[in-house]
Protein backbone atom coordinates (compact mmCIF):
# COMPACT_ATOMS: atom_id res chain seq x y z
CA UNK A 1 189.42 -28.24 -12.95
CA UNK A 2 190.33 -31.45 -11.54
CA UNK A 3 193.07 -31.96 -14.25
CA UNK A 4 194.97 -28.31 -13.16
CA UNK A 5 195.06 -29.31 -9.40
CA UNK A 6 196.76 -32.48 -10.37
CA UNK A 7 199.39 -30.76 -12.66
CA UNK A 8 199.85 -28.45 -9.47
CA UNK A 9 200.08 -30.89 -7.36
CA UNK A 10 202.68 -32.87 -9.30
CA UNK A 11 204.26 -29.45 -9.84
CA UNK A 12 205.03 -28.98 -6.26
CA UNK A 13 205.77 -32.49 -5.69
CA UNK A 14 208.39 -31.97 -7.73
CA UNK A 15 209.83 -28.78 -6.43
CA UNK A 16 210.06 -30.39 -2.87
CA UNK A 17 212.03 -33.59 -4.14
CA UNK A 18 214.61 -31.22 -6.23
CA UNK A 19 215.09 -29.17 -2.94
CA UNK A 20 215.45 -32.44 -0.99
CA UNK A 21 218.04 -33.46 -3.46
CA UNK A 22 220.17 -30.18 -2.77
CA UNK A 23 220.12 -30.47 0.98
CA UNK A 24 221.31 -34.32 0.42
CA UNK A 25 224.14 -32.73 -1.66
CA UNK A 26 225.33 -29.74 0.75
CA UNK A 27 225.55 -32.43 3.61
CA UNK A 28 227.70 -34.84 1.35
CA UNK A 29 229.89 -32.50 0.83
């Protein structure tokens, strides 16, 4: 149990950073 929350967890960690990413790249350009 613990094991799944932690894959979530880095799961939607990495979601947020990708979206982060795109909103760095709209405002670049």
């Amino acid at each position: 149990m613990g094991a799944l929350l932690m894959i979530i967890i880095n799961y939607i960690m990495e979601i947020e950073h990708r979206l982060q990413g795109q909103n760095r790249n709209r405002k670049d350009k």
